[in-house]
Protein backbone atom coordinates (compact mmCIF):
# COMPACT_ATOMS: atom_id res chain seq x y z
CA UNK A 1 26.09 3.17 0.66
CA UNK A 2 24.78 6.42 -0.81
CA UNK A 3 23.90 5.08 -4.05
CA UNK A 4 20.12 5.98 -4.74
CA UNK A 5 18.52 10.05 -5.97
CA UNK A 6 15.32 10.61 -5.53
CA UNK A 7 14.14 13.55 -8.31
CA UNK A 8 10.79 15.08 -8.28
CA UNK A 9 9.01 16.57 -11.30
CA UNK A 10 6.44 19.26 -10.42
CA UNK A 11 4.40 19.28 -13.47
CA UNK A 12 1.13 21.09 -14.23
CA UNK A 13 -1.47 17.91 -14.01
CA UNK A 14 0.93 16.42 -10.68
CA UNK A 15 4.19 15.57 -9.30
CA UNK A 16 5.95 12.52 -11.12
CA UNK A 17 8.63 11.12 -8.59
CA UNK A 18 11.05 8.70 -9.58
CA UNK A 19 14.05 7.17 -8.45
CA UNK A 20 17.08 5.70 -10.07
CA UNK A 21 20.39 4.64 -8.74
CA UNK A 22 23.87 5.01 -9.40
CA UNK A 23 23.89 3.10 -12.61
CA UNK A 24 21.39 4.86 -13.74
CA UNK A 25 18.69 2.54 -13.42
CA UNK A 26 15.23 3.18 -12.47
CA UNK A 27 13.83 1.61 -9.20
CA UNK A 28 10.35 3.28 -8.88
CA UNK A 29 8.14 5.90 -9.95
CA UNK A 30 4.55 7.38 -8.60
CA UNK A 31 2.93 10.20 -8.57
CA UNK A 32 0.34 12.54 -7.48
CA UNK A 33 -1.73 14.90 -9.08
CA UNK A 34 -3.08 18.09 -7.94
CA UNK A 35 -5.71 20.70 -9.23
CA UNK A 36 -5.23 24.30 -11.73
CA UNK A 37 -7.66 26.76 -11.05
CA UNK A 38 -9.10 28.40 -14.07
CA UNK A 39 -11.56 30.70 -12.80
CA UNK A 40 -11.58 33.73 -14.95
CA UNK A 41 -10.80 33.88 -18.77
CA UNK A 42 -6.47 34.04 -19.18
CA UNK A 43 -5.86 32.96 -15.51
CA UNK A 44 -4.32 29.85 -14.00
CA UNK A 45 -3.53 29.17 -10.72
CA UNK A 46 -2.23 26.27 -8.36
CA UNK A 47 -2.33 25.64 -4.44
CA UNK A 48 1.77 25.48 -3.68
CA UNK A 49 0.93 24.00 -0.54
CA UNK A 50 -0.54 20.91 -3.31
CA UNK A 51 2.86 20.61 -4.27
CA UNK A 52 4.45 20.22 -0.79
CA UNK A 53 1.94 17.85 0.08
CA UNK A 54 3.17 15.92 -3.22
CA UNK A 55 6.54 16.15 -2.73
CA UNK A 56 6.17 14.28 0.66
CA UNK A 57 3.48 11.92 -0.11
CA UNK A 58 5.47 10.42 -3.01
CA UNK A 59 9.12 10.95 -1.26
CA UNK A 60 7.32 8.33 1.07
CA UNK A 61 5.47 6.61 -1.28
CA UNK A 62 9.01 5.50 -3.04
CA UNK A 63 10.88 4.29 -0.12
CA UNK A 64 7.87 2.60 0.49
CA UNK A 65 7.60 0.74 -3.02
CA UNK A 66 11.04 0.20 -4.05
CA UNK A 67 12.29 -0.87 -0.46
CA UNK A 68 15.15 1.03 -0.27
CA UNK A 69 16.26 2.40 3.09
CA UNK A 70 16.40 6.29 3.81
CA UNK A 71 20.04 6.26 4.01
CA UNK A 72 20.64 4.84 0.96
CA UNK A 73 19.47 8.26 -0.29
CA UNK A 74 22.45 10.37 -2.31
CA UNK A 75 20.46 13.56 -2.89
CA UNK A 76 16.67 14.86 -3.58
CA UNK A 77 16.47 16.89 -6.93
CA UNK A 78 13.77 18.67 -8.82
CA UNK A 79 12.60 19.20 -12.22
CA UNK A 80 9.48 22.22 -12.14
CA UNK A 81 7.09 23.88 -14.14
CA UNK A 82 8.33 27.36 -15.31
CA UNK A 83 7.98 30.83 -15.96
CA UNK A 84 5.28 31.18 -12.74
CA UNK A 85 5.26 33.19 -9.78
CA UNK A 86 5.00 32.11 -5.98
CA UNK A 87 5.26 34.45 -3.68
CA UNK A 88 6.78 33.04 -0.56
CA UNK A 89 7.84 34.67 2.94
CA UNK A 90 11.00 34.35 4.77
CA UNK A 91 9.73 31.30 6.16
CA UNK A 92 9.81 30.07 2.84
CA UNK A 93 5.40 30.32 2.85
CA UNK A 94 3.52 31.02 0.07
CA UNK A 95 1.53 34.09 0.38
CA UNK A 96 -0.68 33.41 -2.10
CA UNK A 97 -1.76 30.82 -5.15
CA UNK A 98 0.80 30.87 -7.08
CA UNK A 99 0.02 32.08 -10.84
CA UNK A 100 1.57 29.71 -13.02
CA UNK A 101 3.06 29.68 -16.60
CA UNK A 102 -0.48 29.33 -18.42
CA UNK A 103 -1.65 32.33 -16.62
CA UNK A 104 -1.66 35.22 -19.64
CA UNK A 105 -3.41 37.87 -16.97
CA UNK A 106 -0.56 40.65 -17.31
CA UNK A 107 -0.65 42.37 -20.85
CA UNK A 108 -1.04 45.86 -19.00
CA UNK A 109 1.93 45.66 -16.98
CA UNK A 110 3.56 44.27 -20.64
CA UNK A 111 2.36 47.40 -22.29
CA UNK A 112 3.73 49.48 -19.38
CA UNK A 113 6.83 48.07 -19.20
CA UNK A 114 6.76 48.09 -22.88
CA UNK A 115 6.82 52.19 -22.69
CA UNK A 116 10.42 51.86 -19.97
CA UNK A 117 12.56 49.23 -22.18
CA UNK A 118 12.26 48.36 -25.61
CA UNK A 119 10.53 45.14 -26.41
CA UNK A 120 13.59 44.10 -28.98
CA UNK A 121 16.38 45.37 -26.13
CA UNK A 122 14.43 42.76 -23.77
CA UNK A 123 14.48 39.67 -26.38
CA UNK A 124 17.86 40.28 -26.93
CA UNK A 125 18.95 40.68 -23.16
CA UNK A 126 16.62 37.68 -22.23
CA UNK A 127 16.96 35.71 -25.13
CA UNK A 128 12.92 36.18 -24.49
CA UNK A 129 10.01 38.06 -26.02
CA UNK A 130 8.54 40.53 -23.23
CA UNK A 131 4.96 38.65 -22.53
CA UNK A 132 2.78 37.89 -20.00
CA UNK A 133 3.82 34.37 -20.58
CA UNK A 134 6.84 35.13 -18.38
CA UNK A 135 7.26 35.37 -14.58
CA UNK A 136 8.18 39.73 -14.64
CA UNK A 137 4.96 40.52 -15.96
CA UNK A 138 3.20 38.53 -13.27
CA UNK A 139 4.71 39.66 -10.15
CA UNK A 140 4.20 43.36 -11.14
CA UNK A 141 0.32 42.22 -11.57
CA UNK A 142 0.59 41.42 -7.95
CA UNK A 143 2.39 44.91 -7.44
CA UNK A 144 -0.23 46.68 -9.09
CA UNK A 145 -3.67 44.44 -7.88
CA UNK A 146 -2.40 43.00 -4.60
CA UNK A 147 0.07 45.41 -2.91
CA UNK A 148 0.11 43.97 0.68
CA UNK A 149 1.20 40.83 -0.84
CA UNK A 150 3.72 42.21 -2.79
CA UNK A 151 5.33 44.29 0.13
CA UNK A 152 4.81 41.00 2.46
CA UNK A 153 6.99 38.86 -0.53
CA UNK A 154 10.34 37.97 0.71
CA UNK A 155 10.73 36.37 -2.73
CA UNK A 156 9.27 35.40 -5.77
CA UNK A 157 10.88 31.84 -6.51
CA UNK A 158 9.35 29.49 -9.45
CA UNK A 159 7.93 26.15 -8.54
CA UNK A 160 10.92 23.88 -7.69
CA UNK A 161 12.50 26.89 -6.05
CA UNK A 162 9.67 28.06 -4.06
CA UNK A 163 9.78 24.00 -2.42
CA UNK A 164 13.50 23.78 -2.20
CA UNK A 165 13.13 26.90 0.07
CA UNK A 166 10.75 25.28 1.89
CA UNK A 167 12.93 22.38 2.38
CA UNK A 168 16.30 23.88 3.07
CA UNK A 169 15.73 27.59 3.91
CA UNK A 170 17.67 28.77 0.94
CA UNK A 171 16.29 30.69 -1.89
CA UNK A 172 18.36 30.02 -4.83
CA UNK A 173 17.25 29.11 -8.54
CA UNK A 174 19.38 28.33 -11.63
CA UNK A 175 19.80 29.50 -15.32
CA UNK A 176 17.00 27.45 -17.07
CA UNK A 177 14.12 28.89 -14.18
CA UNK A 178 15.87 32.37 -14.29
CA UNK A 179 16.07 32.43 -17.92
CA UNK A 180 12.07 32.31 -18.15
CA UNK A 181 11.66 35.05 -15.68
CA UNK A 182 11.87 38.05 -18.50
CA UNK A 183 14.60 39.11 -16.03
CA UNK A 184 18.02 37.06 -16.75
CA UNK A 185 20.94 38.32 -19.11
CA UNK A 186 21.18 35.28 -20.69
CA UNK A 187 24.81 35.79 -21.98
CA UNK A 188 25.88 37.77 -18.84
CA UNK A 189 24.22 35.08 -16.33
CA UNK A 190 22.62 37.26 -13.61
CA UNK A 191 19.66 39.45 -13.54
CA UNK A 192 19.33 42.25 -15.84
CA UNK A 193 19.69 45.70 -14.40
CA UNK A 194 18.35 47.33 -17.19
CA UNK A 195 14.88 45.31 -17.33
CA UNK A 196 14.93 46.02 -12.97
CA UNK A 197 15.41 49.38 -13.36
CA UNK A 198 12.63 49.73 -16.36
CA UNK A 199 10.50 47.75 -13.60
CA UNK A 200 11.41 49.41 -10.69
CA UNK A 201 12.15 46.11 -9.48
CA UNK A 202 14.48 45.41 -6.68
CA UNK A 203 16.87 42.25 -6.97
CA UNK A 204 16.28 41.61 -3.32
CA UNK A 205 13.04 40.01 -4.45
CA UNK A 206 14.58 37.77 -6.63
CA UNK A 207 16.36 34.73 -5.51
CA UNK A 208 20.46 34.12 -5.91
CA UNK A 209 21.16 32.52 -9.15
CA UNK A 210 23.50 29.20 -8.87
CA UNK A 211 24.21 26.69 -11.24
CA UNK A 212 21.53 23.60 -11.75
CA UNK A 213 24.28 20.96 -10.01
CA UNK A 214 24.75 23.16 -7.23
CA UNK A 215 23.66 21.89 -3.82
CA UNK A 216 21.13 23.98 -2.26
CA UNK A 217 21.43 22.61 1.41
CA UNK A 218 20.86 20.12 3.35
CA UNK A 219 16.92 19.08 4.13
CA UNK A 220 15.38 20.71 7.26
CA UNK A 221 15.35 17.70 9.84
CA UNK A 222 11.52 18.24 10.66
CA UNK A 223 10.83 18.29 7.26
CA UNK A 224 13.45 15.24 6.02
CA UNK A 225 11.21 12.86 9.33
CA UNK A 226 8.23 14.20 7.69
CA UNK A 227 9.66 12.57 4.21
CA UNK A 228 10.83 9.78 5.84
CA UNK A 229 14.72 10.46 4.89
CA UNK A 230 17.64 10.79 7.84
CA UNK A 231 18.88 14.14 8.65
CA UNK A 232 21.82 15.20 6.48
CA UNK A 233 20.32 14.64 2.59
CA UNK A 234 21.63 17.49 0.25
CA UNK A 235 19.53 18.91 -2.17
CA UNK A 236 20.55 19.84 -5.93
CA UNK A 237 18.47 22.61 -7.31
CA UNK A 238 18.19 21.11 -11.16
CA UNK A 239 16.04 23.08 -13.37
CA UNK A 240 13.12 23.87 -15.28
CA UNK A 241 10.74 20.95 -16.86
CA UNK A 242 12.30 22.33 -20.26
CA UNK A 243 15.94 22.02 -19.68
CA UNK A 244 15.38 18.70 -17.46
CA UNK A 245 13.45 17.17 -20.17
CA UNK A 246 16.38 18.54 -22.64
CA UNK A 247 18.13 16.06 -20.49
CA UNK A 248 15.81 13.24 -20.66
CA UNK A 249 15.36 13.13 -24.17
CA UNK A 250 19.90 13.29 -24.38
CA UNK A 251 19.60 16.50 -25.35
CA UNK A 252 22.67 17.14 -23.80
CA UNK A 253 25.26 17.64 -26.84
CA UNK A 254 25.59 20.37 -29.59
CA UNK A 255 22.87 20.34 -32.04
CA UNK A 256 20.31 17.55 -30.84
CA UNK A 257 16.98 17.98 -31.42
CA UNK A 258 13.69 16.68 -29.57
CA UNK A 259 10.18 17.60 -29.26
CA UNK A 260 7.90 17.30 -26.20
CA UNK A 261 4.33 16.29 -25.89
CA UNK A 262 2.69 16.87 -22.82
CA UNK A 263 0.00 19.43 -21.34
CA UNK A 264 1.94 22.25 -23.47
CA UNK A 265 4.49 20.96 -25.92
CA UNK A 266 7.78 22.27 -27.31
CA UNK A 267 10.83 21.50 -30.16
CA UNK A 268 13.70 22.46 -28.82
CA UNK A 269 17.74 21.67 -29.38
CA UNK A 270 20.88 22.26 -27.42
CA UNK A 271 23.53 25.28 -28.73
CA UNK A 272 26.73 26.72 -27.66
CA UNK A 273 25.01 30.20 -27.72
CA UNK A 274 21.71 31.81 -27.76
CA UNK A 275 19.94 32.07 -30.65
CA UNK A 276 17.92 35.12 -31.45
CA UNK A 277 15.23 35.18 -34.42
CA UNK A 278 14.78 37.92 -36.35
CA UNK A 279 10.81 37.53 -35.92
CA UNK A 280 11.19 36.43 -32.11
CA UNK A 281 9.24 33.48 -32.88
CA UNK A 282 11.77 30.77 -30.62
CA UNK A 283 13.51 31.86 -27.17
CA UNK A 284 16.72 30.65 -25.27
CA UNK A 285 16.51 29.34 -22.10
CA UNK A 286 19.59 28.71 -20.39
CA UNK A 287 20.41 24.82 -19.58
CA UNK A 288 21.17 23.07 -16.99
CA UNK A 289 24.12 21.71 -18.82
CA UNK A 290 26.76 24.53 -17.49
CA UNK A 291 27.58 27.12 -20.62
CA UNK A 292 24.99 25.53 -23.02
CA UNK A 293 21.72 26.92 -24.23
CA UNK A 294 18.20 25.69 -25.40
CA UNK A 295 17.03 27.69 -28.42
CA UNK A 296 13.24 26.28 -28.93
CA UNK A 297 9.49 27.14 -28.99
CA UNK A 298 6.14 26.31 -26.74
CA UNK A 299 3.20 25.88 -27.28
CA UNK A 300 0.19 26.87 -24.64
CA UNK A 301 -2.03 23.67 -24.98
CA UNK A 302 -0.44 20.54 -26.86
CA UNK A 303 -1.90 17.45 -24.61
CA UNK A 304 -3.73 20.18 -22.93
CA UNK A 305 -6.48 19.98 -26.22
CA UNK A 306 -6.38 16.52 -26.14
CA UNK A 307 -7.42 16.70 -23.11
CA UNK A 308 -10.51 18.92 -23.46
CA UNK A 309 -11.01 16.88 -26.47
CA UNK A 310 -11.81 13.90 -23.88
CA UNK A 311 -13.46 15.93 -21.52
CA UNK A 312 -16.40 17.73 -23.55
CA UNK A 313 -16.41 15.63 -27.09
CA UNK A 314 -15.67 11.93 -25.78
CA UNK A 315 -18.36 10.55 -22.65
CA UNK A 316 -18.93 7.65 -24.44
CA UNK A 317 -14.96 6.57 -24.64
CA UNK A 318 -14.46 7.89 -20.97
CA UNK A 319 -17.80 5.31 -20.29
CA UNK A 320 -16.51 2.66 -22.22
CA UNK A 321 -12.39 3.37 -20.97
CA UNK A 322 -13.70 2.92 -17.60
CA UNK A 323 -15.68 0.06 -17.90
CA UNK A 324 -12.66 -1.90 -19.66
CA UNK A 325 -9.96 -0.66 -17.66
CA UNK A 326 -8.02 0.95 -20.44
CA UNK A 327 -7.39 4.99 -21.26
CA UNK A 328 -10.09 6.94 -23.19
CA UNK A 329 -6.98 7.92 -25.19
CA UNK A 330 -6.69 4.51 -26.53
CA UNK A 331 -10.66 4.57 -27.56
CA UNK A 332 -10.27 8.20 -28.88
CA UNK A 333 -7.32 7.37 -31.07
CA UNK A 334 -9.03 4.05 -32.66
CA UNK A 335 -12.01 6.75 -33.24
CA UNK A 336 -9.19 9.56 -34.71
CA UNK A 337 -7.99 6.89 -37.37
CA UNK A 338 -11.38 6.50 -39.05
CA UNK A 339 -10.37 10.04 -40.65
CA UNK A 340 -8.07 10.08 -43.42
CA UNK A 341 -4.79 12.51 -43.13
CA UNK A 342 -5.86 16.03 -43.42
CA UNK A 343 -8.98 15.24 -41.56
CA UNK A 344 -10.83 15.79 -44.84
CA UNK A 345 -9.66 19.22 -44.92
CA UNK A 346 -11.03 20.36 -41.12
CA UNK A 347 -8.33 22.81 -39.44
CA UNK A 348 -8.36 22.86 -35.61
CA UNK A 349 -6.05 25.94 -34.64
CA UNK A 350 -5.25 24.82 -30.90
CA UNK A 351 -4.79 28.28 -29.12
CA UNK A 352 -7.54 27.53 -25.78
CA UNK A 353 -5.48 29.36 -23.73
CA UNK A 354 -3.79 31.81 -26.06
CA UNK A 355 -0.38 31.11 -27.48
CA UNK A 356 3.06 31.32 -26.91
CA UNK A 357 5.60 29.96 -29.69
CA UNK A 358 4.94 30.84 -32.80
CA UNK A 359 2.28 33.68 -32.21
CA UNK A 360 2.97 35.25 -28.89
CA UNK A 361 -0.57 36.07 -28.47
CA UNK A 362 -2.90 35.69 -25.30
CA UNK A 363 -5.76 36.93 -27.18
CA UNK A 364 -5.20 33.86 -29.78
CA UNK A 365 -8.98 31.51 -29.43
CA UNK A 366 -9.36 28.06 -30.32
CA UNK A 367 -10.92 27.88 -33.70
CA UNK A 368 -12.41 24.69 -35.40
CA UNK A 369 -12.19 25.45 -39.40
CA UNK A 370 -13.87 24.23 -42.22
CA UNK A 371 -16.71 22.57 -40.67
CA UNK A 372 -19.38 21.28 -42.99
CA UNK A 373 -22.50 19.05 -42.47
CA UNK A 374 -20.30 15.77 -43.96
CA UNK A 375 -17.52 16.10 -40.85
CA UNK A 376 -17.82 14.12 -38.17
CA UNK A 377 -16.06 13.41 -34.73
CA UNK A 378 -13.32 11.36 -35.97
CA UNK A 379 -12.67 13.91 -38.06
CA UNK A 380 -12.48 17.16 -35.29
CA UNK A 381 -10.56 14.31 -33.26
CA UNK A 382 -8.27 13.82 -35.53
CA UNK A 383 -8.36 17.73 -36.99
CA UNK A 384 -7.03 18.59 -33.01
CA UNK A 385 -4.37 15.83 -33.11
CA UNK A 386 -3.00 17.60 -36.54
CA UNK A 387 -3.43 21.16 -35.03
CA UNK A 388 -1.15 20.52 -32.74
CA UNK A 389 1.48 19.32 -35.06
CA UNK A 390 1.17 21.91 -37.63
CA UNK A 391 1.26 24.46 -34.87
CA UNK A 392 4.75 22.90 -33.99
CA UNK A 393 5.89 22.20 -37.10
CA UNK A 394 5.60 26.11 -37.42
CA UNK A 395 8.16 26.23 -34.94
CA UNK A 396 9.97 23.79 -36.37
CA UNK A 397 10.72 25.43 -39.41
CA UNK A 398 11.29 28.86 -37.80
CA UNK A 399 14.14 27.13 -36.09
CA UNK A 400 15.44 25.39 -39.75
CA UNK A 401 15.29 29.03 -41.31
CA UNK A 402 18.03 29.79 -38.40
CA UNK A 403 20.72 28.24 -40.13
CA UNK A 404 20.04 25.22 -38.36
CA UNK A 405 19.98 21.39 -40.20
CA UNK A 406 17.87 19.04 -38.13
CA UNK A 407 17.44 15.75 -40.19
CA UNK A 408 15.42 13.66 -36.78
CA UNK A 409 13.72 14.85 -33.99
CA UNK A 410 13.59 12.42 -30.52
CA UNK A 411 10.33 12.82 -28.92
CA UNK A 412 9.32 12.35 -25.56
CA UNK A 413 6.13 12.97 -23.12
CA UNK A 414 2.86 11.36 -22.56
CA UNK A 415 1.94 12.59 -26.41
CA UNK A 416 4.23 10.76 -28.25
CA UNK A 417 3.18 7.53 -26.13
CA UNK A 418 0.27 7.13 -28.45
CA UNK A 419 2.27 5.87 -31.77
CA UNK A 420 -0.74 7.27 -33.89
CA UNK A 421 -0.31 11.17 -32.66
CA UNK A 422 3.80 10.07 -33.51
CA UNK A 423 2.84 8.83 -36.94
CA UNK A 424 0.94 12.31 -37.65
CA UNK A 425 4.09 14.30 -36.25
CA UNK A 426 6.54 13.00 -38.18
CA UNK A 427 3.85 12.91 -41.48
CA UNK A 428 4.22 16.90 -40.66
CA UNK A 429 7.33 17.70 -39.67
CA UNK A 430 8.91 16.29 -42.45
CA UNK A 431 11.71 14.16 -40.88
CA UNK A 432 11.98 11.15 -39.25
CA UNK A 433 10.29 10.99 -35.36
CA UNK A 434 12.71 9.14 -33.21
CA UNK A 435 10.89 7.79 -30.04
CA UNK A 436 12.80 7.13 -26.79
CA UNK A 437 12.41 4.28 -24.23
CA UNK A 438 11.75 6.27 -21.31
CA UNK A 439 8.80 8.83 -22.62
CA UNK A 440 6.76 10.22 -19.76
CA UNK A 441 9.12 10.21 -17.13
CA UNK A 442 12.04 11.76 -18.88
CA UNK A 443 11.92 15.02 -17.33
CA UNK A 444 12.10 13.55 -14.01
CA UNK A 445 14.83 11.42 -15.28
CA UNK A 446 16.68 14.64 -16.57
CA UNK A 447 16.44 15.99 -13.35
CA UNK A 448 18.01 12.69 -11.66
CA UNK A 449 20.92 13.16 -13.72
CA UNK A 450 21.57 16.35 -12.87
CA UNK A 451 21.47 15.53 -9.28
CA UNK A 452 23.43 12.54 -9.75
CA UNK A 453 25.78 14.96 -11.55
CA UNK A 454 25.92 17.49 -8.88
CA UNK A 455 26.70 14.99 -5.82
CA UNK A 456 29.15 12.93 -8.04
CA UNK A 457 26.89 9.86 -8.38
CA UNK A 458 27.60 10.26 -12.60
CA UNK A 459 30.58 11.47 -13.88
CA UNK A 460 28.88 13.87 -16.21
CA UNK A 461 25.96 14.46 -18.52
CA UNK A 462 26.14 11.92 -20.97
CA UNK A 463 24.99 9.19 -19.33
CA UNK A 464 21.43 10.18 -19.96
CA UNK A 465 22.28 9.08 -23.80
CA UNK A 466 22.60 5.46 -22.24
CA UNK A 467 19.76 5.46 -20.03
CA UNK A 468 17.37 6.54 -22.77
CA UNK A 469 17.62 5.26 -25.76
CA UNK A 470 15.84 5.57 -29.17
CA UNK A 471 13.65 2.33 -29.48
CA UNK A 472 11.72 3.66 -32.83
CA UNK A 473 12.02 5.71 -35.50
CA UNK A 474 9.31 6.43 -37.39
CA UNK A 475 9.75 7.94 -40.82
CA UNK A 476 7.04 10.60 -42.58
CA UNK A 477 4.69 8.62 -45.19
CA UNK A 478 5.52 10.41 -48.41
CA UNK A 479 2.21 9.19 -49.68
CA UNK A 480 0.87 12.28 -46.88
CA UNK A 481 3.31 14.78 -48.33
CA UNK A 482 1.07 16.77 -50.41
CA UNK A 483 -2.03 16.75 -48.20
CA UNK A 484 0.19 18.18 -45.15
CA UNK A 485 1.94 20.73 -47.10
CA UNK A 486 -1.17 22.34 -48.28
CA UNK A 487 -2.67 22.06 -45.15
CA UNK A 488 0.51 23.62 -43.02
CA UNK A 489 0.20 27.00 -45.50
CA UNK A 490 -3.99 27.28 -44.95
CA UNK A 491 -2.98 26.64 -41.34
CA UNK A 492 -1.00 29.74 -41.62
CA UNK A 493 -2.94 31.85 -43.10
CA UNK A 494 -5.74 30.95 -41.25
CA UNK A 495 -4.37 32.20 -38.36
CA UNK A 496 -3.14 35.47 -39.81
CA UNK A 497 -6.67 35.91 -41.39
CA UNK A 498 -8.35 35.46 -38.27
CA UNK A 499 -6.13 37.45 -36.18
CA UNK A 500 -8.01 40.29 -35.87
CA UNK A 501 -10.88 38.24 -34.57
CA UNK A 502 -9.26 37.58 -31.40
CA UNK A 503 -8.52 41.00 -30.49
CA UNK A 504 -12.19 41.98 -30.83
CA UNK A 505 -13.38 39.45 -28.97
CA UNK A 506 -11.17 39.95 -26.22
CA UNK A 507 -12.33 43.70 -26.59
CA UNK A 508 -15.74 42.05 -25.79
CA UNK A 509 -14.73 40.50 -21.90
């Protein structure tokens, strides 16, 4: 019996593979990472052909672990990284790296196409600011820098797509990838002629837009012996990381908030329609819930600076991790708590690759502030931990001055599996953090429901309510009010004060 999905989450740091089964149970997970290549200032690139080698080496790895027979398989489904570019033949090859949603390279094709179609008619087509954040301003880079590769493109697909095509010869995507292309009418659900035409962009470059629980095709049978699957297994486009993880964290119903912590990091809910902000501070991305949207903001580098944090301020707790078996995030935390709340009054603003949601700025620098001869590392530890969180708690309230009440947030990714960086979230935000039993893997469980959806294994969307709880809440200290408050506003207009900063120094590469 068909009873088992296999979903795949292509994700910036590797591809997370689970796979649950018709109860909606999961069986196995692995994963494999891969390598982003930063090698100039504002670009970031990935090997696609990374990917496919992670998308079979853990397809196998699975069967492998969990036992369970090829043709047991229902369906293979996908949650990706968004708002990149891969450039891919009719063969379904990629031509090129592809330049993914990090990559902030574009701002002159932004200012040219900035001069064709009005920046405010795009956000309100798109439900998106026009930004080199987005996959438009990206492939006309390659028009404009690489022209044999851009008259060689059959298409330019996103992540998940650009692999589906590989595996089934069709090149299709669905509303929550299209939406963070700077391309789709988000109300109208198909590509924008207006923002082509500005472009001078042909649709025949763009792959057909279908819904998320659509089946794609059936796997290649080269490719399906090379996974170690039978001939025959369909596979359901899903969606973006964003909407699959607006899944995972249930998500999946009017009005349901959640934040997510990983690499880059986002608060997001689920609406009926787009909503637009009068300051374009929070986009829409369409879901992979048919006719429901995702209003919400992202940040560039969330886990991302906790990262770095590890890599260039923390050998001794990488030393000591390794020695004991443990993470260097566990060390780093215990050595984060030593500061009080407020860091004793050290702002980290946590832009290292620019920022999207709330400043919309790829000249936007990392900036430790406040530093005095009396700080010390706990304190910049701790100072990047809170960064993070005021930085979304901006976001959050841009969405709360939309009309919208949002009394608890769920939260899910590898952030919020530290309880500390949970306790300082929910000390900022305000309102109680509600943290789910399945917290790292929920995008790839988002995208197992929505294959499960599409090939009949679940009767519909809510089941991901029952297969991820909330096992936690954790409620704001009120004795941290006050400090976080005062903090949040110099956070603000620290950024606004040092604005003009950036754009000199970027005058300076």
């Amino acid at each position: 019996m068909k009873q088992y999905i296999i979903a795949h989450d292509l994700g910036t740091t590797g591809n997370k593979a689970t796979l649950y089964d018709k109860e909606g149970q999961l069986h196995a997970t692995t994963f494999f990472g891969y390598d982003t290549d930063y090698s100039q200032t504002n670009w970031a690139e990935q090997n696609p052909d990374d990917w496919w080698q992670a998308v079979i080496s853990t397809t196998r790895q699975l069967l492998a672990e969990s036992h369970v027979r090829g043709d047991e398989i229902a369906c293979v489904t996908f949650s990706g990284q968004m708002q990149g570019v891969v450039a891919v033949d009719k063969a379904a090859k990629p031509l090129r790296s592809a330049i993914i949603w990090a990559d902030q390279r574009a701002t002159d094709a932004v200012n040219q196409l900035a001069e064709r179609i009005s920046p405010a008619d795009v956000y309100r087509i798109t439900g998106h600011r026009l930004s080199a954040a987005y996959s438009l301003p990206k492939i006309l880079w390659i028009r404009d820098h690489q022209p044999d590769i851009f008259a060689a493109t059959h298409k330019f697909m996103h992540a998940k797509d650009a692999i589906i095509a590989r595996m089934t010869g069709q090149f299709v995507t669905d509303p929550s990838d299209a939406s963070g292309m700077n391309l789709y009418h988000l109300e109208g659900g198909k590509w924008s002629d207006a923002i082509l035409q500005a472009a001078d962009l042909d649709s025949d470059k763009l792959p057909e837009i279908r819904r998320s629980i659509d089946i794609a095709g059936e796997i290649f049978p080269d490719v399906a012996t090379e996974m170690g699957l039978p001939r025959g297994i369909p596979v359901v486009i899903g969606g973006g990381d964003g909407a699959c993880a607006s899944v995972g964290a249930g998500s999946v119903r009017e009005n349901i908030a959640y934040t997510y912590v990983g690499s880059s990091a986002w608060i997001a809910r689920t609406s009926r329609k787009p909503i637009y902000d009068p300051q374009q501070r929070t986009v829409t991305f369409g879901h992979v819930v048919p006719d429901l949207f995702i209003p919400m903001g992202t940040m560039q580098t969330a886990g991302a600076a906790y990262q770095w944090v590890r890599d260039q301020l923390a050998p001794l707790e990488q030393q000591a991790a390794q020695d004991l078996g443990i993470s260097a995030y566990t060390l780093l935390n215990a050595v984060a708590e030593i500061s009080p709340p407020g860091a004793n009054h050290l702002l980290f603003l946590p832009y290292l690759l620019g920022e999207r949601a709330p400043r919309w700025n790829p000249d936007a620098r990392a900036v430790f502030l406040g530093l005095t001869i009396r700080h010390t590392r706990a304190d910049m530890v701790r100072s990047v931990m809170e960064g993070v969180a005021f930085n979304l708690c901006v976001i959050l309230k841009a969405m709360q001055n939309q009309g919208v009440t949002i009394d608890s947030i769920r939260a899910i990714g590898g952030g919020v599996s530290r309880p500390f960086w949970s306790s300082i979230m929910a000390d900022i935000y305000g309102v109680p953090l509600q943290r789910l039993a399945i917290l790292e893997s929920a995008t790839s469980m988002g995208a197992a429901v929505v294959g499960g959806v599409g090939v009949g294994l679940y009767p519909d969307f809510s089941i991901a309510e029952r297969m991820n709880p909330v096992t936690n809440t954790i409620h704001p200290n009120p004795e941290n009010d006050a400090v976080y408050r005062q903090l949040l506003a110099v956070f603000e207009n620290a950024y606004h004060a040092i604005e003009p900063i950036f754009s000199q120094l970027a005058e300076l590469q």
